[in-house]
PDB file of N, CA and C in Angstrom:
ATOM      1  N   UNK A   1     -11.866 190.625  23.276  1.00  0.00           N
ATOM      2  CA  UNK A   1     -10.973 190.590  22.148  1.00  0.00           C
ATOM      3  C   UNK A   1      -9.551 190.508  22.682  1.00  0.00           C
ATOM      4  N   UNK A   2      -8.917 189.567  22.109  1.00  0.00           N
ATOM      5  CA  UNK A   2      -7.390 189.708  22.574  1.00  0.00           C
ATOM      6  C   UNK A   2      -6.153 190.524  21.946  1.00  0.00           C
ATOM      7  N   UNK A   3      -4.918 190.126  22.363  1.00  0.00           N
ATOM      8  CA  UNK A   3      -4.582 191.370  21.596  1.00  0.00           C
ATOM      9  C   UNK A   3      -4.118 191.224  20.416  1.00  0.00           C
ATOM     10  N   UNK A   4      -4.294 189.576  20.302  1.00  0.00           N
ATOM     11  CA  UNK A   4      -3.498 189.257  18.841  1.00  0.00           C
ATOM     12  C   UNK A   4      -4.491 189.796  17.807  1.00  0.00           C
ATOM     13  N   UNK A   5      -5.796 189.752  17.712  1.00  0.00           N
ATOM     14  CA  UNK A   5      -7.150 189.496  17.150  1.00  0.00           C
ATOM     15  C   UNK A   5      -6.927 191.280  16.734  1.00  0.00           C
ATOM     16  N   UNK A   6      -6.802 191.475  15.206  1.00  0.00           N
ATOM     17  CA  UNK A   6      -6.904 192.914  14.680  1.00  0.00           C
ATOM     18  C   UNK A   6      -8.507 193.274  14.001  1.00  0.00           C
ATOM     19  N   UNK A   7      -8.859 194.449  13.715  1.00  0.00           N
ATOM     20  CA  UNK A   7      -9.949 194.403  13.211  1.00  0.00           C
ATOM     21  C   UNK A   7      -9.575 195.411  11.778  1.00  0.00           C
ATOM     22  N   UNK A   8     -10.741 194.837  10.513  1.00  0.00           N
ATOM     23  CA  UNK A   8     -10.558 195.385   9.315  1.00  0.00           C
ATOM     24  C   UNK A   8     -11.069 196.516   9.270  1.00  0.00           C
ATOM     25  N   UNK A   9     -11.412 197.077   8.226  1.00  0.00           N
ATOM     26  CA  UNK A   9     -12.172 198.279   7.720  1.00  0.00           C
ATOM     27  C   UNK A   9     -13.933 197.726   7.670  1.00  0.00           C
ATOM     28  N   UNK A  10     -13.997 196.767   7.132  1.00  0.00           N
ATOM     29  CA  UNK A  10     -14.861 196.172   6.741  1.00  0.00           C
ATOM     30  C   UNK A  10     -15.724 196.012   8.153  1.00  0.00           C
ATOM     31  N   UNK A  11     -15.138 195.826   9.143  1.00  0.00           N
ATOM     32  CA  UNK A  11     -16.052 195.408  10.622  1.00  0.00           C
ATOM     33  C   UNK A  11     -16.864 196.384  11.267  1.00  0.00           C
ATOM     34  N   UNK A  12     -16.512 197.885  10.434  1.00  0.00           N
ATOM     35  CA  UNK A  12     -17.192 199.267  11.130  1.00  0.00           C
ATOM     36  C   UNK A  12     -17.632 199.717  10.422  1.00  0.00           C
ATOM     37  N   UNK A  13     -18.915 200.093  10.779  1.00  0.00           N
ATOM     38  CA  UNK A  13     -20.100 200.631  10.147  1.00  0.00           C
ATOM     39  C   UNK A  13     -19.858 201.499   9.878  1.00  0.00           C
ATOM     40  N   UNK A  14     -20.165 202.549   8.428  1.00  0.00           N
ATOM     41  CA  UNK A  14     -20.091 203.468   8.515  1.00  0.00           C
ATOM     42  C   UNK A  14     -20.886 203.898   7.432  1.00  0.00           C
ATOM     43  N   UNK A  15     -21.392 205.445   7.555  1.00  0.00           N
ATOM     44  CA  UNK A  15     -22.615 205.771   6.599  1.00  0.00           C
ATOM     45  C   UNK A  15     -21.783 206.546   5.537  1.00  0.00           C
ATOM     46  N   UNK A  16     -22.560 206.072   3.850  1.00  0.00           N
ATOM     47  CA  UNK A  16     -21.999 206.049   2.699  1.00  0.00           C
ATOM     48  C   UNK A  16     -22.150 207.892   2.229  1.00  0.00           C
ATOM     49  N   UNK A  17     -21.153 208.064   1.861  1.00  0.00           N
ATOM     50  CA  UNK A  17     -20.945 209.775   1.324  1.00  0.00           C
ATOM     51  C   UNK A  17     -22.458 209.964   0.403  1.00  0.00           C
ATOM     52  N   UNK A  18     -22.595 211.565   0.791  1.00  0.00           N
ATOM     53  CA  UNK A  18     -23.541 211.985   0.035  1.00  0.00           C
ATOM     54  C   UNK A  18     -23.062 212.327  -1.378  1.00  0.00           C
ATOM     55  N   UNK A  19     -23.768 212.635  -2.302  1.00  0.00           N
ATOM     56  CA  UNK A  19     -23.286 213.198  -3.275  1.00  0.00           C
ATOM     57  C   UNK A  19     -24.189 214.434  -3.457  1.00  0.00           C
ATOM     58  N   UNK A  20     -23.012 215.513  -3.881  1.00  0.00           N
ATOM     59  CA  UNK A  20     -23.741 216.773  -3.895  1.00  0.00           C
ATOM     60  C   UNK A  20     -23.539 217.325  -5.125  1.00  0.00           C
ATOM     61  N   UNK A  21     -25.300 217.284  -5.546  1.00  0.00           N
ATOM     62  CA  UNK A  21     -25.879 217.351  -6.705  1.00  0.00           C
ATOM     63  C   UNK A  21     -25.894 219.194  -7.176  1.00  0.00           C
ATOM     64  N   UNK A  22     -25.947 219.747  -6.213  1.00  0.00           N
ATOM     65  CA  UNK A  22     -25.779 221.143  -6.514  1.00  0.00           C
ATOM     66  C   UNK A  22     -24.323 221.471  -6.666  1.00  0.00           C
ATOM     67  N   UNK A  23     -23.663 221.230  -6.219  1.00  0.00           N
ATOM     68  CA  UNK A  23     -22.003 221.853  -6.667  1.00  0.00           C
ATOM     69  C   UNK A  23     -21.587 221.167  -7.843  1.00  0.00           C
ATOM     70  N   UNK A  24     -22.324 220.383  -8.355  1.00  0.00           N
ATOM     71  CA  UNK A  24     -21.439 219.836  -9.443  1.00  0.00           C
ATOM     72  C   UNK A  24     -22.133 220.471 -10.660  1.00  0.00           C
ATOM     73  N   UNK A  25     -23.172 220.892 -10.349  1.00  0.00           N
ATOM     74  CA  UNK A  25     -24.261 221.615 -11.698  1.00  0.00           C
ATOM     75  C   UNK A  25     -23.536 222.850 -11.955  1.00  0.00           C
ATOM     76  N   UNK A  26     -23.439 223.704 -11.033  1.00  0.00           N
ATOM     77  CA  UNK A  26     -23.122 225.111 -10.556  1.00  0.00           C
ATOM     78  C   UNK A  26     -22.045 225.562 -10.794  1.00  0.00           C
ATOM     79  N   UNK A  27     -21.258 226.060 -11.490  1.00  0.00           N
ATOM     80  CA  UNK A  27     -20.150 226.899 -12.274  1.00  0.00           C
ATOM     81  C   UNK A  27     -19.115 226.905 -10.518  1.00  0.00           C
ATOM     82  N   UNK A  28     -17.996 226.978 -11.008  1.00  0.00           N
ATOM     83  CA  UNK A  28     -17.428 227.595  -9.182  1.00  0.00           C
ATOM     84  C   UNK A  28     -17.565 228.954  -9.093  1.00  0.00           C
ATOM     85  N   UNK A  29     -17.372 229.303  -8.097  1.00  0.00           N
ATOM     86  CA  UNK A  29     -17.978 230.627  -7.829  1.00  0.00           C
ATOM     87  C   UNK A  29     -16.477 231.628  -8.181  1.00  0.00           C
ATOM     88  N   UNK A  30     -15.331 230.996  -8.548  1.00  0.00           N
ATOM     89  CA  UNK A  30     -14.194 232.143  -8.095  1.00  0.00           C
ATOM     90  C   UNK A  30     -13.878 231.752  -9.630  1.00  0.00           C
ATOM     91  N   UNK A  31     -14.825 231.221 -10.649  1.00  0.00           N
ATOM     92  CA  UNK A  31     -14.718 231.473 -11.803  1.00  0.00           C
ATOM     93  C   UNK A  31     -15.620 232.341 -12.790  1.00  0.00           C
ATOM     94  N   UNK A  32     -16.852 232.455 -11.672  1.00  0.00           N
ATOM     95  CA  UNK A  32     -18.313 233.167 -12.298  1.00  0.00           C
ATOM     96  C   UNK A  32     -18.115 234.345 -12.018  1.00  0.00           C
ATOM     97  N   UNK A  33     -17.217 235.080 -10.674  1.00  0.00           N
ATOM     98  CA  UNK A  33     -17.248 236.137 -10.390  1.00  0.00           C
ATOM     99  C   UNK A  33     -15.914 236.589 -10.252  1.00  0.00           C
ATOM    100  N   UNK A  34     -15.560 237.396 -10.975  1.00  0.00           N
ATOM    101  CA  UNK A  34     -14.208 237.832 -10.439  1.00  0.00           C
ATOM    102  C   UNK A  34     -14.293 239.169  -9.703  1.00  0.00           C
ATOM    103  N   UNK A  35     -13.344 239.201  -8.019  1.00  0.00           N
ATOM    104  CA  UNK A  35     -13.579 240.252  -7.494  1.00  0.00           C
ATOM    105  C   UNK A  35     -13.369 241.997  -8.233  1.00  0.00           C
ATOM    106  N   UNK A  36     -13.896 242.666  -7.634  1.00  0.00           N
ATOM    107  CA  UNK A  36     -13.880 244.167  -8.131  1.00  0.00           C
ATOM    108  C   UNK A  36     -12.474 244.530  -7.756  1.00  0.00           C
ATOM    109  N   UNK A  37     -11.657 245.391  -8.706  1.00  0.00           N
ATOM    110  CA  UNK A  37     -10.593 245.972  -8.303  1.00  0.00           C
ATOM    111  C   UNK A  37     -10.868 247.428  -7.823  1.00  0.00           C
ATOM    112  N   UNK A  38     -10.052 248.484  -6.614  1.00  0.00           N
ATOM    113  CA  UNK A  38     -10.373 248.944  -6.273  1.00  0.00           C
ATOM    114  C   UNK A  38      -9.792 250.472  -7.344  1.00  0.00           C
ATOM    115  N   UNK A  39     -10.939 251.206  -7.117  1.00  0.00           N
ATOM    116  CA  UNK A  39     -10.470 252.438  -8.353  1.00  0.00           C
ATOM    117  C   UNK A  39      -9.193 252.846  -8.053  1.00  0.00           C
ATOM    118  N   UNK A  40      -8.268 253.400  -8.774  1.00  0.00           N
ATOM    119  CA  UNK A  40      -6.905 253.930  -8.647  1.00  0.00           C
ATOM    120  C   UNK A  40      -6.815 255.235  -8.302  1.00  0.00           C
ATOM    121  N   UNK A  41      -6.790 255.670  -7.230  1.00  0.00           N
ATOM    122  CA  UNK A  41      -6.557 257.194  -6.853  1.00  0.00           C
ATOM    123  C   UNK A  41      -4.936 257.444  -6.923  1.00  0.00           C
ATOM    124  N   UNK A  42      -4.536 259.171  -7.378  1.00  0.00           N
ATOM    125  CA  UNK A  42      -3.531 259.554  -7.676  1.00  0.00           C
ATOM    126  C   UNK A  42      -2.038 259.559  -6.175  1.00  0.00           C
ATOM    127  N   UNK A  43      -3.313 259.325  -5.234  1.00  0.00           N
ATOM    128  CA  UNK A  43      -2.302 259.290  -3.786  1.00  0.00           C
ATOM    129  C   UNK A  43      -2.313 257.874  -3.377  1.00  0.00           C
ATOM    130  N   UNK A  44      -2.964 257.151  -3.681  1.00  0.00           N
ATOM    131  CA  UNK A  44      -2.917 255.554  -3.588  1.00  0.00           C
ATOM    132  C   UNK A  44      -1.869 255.093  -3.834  1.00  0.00           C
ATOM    133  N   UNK A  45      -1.210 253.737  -3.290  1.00  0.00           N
ATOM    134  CA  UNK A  45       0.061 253.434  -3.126  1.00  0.00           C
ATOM    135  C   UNK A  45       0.029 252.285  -4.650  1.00  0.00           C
ATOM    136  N   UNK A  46       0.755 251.582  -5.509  1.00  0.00           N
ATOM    137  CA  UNK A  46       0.562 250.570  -6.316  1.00  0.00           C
ATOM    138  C   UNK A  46       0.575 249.291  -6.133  1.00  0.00           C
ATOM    139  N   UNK A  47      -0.064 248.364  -6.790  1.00  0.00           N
ATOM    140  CA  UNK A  47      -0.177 247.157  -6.126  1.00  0.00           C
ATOM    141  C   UNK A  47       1.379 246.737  -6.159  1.00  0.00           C
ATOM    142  N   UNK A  48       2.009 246.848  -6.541  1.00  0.00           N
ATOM    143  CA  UNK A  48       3.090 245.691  -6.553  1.00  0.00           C
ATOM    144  C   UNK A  48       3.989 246.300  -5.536  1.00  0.00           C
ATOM    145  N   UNK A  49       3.881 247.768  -4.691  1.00  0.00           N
ATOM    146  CA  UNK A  49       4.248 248.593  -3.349  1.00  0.00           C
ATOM    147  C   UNK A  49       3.366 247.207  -2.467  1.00  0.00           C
ATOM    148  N   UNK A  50       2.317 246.777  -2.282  1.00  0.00           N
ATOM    149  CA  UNK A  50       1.540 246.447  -1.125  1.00  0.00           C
ATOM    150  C   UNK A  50       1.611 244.741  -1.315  1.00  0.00           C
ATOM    151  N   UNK A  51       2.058 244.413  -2.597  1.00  0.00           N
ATOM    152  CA  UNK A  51       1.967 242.684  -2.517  1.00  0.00           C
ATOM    153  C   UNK A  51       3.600 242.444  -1.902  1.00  0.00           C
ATOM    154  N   UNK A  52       4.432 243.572  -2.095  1.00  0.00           N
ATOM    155  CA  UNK A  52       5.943 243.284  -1.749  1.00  0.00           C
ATOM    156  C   UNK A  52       5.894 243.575   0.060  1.00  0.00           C
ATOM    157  N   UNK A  53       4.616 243.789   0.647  1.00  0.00           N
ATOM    158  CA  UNK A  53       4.715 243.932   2.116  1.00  0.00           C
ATOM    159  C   UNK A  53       5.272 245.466   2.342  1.00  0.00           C
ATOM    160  N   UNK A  54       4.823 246.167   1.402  1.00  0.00           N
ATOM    161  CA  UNK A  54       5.783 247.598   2.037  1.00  0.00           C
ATOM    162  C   UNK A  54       4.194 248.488   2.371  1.00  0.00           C
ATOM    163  N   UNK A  55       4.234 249.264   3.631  1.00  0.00           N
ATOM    164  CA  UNK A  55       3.426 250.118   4.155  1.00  0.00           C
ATOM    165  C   UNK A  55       3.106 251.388   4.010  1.00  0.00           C
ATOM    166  N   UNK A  56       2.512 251.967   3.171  1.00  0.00           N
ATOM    167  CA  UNK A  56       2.540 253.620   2.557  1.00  0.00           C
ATOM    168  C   UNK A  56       2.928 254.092   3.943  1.00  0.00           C
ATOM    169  N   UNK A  57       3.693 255.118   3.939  1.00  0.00           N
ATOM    170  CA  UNK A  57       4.217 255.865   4.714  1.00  0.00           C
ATOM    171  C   UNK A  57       3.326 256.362   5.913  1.00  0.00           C
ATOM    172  N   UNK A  58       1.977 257.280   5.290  1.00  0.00           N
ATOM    173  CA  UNK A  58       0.894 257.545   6.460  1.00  0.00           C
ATOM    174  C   UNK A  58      -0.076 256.760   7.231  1.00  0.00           C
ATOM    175  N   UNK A  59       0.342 255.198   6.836  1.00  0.00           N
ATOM    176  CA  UNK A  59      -0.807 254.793   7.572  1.00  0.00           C
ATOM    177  C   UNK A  59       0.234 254.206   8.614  1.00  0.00           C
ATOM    178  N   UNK A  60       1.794 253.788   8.021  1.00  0.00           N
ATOM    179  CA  UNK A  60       2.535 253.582   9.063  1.00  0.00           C
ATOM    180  C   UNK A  60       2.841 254.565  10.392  1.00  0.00           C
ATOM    181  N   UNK A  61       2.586 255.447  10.157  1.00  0.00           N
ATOM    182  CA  UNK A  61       2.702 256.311  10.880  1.00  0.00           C
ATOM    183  C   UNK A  61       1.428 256.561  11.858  1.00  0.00           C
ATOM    184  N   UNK A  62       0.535 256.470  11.146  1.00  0.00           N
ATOM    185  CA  UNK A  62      -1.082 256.592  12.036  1.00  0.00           C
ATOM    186  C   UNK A  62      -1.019 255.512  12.901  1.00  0.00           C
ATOM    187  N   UNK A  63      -0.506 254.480  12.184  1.00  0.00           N
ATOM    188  CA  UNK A  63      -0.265 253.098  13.238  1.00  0.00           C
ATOM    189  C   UNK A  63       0.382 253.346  14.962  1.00  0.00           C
ATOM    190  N   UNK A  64       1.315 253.633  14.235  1.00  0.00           N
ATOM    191  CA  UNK A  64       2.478 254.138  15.443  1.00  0.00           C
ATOM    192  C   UNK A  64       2.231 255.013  16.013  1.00  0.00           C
ATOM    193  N   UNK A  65       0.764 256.195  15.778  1.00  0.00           N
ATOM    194  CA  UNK A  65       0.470 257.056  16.433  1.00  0.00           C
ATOM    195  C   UNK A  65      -0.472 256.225  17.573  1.00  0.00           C
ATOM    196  N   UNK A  66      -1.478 255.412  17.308  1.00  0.00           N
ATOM    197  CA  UNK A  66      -2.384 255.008  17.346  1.00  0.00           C
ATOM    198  C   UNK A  66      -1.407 253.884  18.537  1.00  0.00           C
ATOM    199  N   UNK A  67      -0.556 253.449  18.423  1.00  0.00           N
ATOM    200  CA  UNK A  67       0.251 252.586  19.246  1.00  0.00           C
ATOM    201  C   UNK A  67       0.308 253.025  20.733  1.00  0.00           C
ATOM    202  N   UNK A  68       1.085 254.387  20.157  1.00  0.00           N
ATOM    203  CA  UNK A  68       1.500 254.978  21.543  1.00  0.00           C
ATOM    204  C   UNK A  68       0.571 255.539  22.382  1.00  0.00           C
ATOM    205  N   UNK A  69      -0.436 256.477  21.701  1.00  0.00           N
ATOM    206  CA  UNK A  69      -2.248 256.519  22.323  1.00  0.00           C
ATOM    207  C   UNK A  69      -2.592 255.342  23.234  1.00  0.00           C
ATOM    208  N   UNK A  70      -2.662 254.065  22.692  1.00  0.00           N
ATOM    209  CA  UNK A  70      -2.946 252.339  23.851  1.00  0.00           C
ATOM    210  C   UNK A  70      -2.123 253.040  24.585  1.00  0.00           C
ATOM    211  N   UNK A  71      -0.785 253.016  24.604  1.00  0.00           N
ATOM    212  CA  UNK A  71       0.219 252.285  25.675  1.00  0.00           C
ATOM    213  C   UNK A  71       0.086 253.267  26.566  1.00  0.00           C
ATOM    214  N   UNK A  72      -0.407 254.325  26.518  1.00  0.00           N
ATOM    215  CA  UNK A  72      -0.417 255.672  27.431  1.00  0.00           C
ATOM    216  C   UNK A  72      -0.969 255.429  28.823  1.00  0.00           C
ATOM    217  N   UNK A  73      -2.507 254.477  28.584  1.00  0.00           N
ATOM    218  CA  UNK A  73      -3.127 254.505  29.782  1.00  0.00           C
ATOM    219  C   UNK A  73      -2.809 252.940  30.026  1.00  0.00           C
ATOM    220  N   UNK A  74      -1.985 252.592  29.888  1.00  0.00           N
ATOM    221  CA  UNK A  74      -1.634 251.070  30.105  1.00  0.00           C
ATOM    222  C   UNK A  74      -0.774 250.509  31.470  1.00  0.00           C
ATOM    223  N   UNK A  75      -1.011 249.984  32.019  1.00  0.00           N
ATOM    224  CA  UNK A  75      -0.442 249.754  32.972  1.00  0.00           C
ATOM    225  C   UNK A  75       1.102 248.546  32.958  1.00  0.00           C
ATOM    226  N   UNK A  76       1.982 249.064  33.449  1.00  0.00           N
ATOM    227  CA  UNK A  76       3.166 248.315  33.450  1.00  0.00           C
ATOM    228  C   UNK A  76       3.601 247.561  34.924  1.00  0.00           C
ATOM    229  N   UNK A  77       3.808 246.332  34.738  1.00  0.00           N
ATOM    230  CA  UNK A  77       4.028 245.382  36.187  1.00  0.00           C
ATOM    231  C   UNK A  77       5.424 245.197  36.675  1.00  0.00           C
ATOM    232  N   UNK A  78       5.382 245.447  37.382  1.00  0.00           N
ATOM    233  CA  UNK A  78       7.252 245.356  38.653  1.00  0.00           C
ATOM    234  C   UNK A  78       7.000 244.308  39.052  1.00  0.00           C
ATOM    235  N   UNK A  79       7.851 242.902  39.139  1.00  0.00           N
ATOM    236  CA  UNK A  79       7.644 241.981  40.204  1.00  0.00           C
ATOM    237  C   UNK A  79       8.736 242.211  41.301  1.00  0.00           C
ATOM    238  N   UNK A  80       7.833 242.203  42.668  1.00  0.00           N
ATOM    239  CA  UNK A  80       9.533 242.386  43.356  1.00  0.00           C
ATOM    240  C   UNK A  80       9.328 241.087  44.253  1.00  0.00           C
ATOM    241  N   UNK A  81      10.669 240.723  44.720  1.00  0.00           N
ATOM    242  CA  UNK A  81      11.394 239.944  45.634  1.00  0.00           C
ATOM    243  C   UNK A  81      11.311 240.377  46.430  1.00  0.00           C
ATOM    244  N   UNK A  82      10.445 239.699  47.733  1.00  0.00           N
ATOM    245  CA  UNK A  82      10.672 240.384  49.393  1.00  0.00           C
ATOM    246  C   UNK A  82      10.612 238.958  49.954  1.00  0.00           C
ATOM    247  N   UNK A  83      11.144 239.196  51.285  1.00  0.00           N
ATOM    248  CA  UNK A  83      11.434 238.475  52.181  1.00  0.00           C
ATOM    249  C   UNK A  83       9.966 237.914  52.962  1.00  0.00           C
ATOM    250  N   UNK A  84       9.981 237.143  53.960  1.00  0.00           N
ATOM    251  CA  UNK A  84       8.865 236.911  54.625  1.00  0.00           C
ATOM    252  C   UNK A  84       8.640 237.870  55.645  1.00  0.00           C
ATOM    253  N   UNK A  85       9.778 238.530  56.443  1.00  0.00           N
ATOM    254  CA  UNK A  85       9.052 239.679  57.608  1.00  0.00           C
ATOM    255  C   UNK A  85       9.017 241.088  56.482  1.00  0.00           C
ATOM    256  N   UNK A  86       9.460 241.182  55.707  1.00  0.00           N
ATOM    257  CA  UNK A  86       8.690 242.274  55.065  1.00  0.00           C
ATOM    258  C   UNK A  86       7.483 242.514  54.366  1.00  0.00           C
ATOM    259  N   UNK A  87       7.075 240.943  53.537  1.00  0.00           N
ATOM    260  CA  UNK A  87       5.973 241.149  52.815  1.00  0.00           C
ATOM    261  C   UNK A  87       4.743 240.817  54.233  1.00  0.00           C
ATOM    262  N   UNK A  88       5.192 240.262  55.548  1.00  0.00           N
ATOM    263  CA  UNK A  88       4.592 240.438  56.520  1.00  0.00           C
ATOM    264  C   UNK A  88       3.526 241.743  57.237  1.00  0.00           C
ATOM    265  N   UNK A  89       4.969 242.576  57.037  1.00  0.00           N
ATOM    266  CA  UNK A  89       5.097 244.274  57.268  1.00  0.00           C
ATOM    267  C   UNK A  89       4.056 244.397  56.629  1.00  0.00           C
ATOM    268  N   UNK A  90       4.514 244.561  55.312  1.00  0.00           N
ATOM    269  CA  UNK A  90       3.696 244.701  53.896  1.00  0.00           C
ATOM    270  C   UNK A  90       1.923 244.706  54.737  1.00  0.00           C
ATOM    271  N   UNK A  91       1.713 243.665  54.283  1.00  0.00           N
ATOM    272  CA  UNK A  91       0.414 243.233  54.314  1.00  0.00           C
ATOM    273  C   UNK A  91      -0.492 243.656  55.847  1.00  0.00           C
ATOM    274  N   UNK A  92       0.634 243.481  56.812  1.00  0.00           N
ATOM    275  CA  UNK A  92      -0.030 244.025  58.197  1.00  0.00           C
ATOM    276  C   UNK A  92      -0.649 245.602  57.824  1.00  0.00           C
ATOM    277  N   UNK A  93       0.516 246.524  57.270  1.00  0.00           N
ATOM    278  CA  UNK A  93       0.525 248.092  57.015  1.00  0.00           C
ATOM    279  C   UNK A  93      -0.655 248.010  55.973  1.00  0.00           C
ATOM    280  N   UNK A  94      -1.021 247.176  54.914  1.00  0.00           N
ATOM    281  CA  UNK A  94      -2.068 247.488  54.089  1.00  0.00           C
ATOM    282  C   UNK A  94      -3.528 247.184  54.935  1.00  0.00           C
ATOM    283  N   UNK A  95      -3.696 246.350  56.036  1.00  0.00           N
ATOM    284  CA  UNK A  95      -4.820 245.470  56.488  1.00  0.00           C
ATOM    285  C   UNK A  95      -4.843 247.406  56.832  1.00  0.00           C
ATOM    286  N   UNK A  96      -4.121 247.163  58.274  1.00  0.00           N
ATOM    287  CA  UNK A  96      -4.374 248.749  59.220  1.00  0.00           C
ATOM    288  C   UNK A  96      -4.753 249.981  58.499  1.00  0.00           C
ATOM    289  N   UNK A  97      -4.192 250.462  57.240  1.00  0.00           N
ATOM    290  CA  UNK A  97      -4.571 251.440  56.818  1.00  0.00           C
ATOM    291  C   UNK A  97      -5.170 250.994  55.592  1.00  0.00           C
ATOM    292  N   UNK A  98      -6.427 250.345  55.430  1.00  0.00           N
ATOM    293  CA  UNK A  98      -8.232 249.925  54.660  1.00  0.00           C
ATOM    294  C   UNK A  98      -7.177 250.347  53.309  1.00  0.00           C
ATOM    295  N   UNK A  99      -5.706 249.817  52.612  1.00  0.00           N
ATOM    296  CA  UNK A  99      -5.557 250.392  51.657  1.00  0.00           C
ATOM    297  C   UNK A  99      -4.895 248.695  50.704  1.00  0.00           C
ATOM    298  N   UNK A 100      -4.422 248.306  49.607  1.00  0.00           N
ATOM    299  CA  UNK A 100      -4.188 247.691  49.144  1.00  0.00           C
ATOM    300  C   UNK A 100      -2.410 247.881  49.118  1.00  0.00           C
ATOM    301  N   UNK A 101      -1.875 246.613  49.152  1.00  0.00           N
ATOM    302  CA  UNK A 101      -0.095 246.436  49.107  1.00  0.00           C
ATOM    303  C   UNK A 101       0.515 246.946  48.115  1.00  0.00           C
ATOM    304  N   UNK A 102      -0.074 246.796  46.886  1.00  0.00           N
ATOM    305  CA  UNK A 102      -0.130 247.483  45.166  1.00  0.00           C
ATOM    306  C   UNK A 102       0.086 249.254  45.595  1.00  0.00           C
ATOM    307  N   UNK A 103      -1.212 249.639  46.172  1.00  0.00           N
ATOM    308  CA  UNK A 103      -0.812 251.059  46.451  1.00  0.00           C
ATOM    309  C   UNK A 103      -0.089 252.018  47.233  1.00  0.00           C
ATOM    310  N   UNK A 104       0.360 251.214  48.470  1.00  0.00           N
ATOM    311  CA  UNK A 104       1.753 251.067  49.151  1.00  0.00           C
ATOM    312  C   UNK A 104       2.821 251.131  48.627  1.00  0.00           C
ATOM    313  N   UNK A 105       2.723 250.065  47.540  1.00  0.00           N
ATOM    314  CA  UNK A 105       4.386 249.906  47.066  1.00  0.00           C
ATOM    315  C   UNK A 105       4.259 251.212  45.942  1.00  0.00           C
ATOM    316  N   UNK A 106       3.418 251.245  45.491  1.00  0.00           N
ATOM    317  CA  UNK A 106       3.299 252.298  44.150  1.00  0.00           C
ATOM    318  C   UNK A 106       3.807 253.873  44.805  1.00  0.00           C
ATOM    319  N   UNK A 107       3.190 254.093  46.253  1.00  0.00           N
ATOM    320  CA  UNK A 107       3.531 255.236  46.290  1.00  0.00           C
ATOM    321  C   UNK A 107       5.049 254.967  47.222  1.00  0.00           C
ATOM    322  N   UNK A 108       5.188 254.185  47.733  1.00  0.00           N
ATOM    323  CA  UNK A 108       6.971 254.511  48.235  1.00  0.00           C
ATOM    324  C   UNK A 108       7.409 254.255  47.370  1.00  0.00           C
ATOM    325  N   UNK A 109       7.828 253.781  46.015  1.00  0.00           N
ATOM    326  CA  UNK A 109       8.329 254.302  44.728  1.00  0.00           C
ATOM    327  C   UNK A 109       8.496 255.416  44.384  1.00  0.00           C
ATOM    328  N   UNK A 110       7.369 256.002  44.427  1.00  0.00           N
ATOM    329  CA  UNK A 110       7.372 257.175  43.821  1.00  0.00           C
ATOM    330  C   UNK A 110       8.263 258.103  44.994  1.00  0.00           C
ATOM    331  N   UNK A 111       7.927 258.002  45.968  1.00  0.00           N
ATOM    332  CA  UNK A 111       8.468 258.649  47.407  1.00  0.00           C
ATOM    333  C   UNK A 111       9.932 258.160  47.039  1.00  0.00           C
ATOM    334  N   UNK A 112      10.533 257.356  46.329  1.00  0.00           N
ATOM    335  CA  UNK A 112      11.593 257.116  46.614  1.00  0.00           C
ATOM    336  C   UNK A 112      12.526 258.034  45.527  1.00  0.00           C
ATOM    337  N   UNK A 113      11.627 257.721  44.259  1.00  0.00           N
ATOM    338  CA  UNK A 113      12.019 258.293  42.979  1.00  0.00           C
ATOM    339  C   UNK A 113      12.278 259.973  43.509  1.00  0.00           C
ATOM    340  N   UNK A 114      11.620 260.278  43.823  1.00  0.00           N
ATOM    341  CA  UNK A 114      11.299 262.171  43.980  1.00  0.00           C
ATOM    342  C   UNK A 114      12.478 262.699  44.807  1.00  0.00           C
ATOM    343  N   UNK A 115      12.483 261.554  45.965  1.00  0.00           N
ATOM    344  CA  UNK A 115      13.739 262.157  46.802  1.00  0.00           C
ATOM    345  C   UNK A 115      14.787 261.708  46.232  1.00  0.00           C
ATOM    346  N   UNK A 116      15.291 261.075  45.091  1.00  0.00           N
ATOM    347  CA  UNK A 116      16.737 261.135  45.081  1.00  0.00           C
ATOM    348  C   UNK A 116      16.487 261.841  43.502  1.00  0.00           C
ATOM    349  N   UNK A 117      15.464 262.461  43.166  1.00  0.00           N
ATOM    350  CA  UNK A 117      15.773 263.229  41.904  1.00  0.00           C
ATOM    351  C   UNK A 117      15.372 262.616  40.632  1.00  0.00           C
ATOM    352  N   UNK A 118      14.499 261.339  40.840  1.00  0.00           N
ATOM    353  CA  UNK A 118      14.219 260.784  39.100  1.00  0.00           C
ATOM    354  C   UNK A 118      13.122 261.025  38.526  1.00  0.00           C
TER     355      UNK A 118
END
C-alpha cells in the first residue's frame, strides 16, 4: 500500500453490536431500589456537616491518633554525601567487623548526638 492510498471504514471487518435484551426489559436498578438511609443517632453528626467535607471532631482526632501510632515504628532516611576514600573506609570497616554501613553510620550518629548533648 502506498502512502497516498487511504483506507475507509467500510474495508475493516468488524463484528455487529449485540443487543441486550435483558436491560432493556428490566426497570434500572437506581430507580427500583433506593438506598437505605442510615438511622439518626442523637451523637451523629448531620448530613449537610458531612456533604460540606467537615469531619466530626472524634474521628478526626482518632485519625491523628492512629497517624502518629504508624509513624512511631517507621523508619526515617538520611542521605549523606561522602567522598570516595571515606565511603571506602566505610565499607572496608563494615566488611571487617561482619556488620552493615547503615549500622555504622546509625550508631556514630548517635555517638555523635550524645557527646555534644542532643
Amino acid at each position: 500500500m502506498s502512502s497516498k492510498e487511504t483506507l475507509s471504514l467500510e474495508e475493516f471487518a468488524t463484528a455487529p453490536r449485540r443487543q441486550r435484551a435483558a436491560t432493556l426489559d428490566a426497570p434500572p436498578k437506581a430507580a427500583a431500589e433506593k438506598p437505605r438511609e442510615p438511622a439518626a443517632t442523637p451523637d451523629s453528626p448531620s448530613d449537610e456537616s458531612l456533604e460540606k467535607g467537615m469531619v466530626p471532631n472524634g474521628a478526626s482526632k482518632a485519625l491523628r491518633q492512629m497517624k502518629r501510632a504508624r509513624m512511631q515504628g517507621a523508619s526515617h532516611f538520611v542521605n549523606v554525601n561522602l567522598d570516595r576514600d571515606t565511603k571506602r573506609r566505610l565499607k572496608l570497616a563494615s566488611f571487617n567487623l561482619d556488620t552493615s554501613m547503615q549500622a555504622i553510620m546509625e550508631k556514630a550518629i548517635r555517638q555523635y548526638l550524645d557527646a555534644n548533648g542532643y
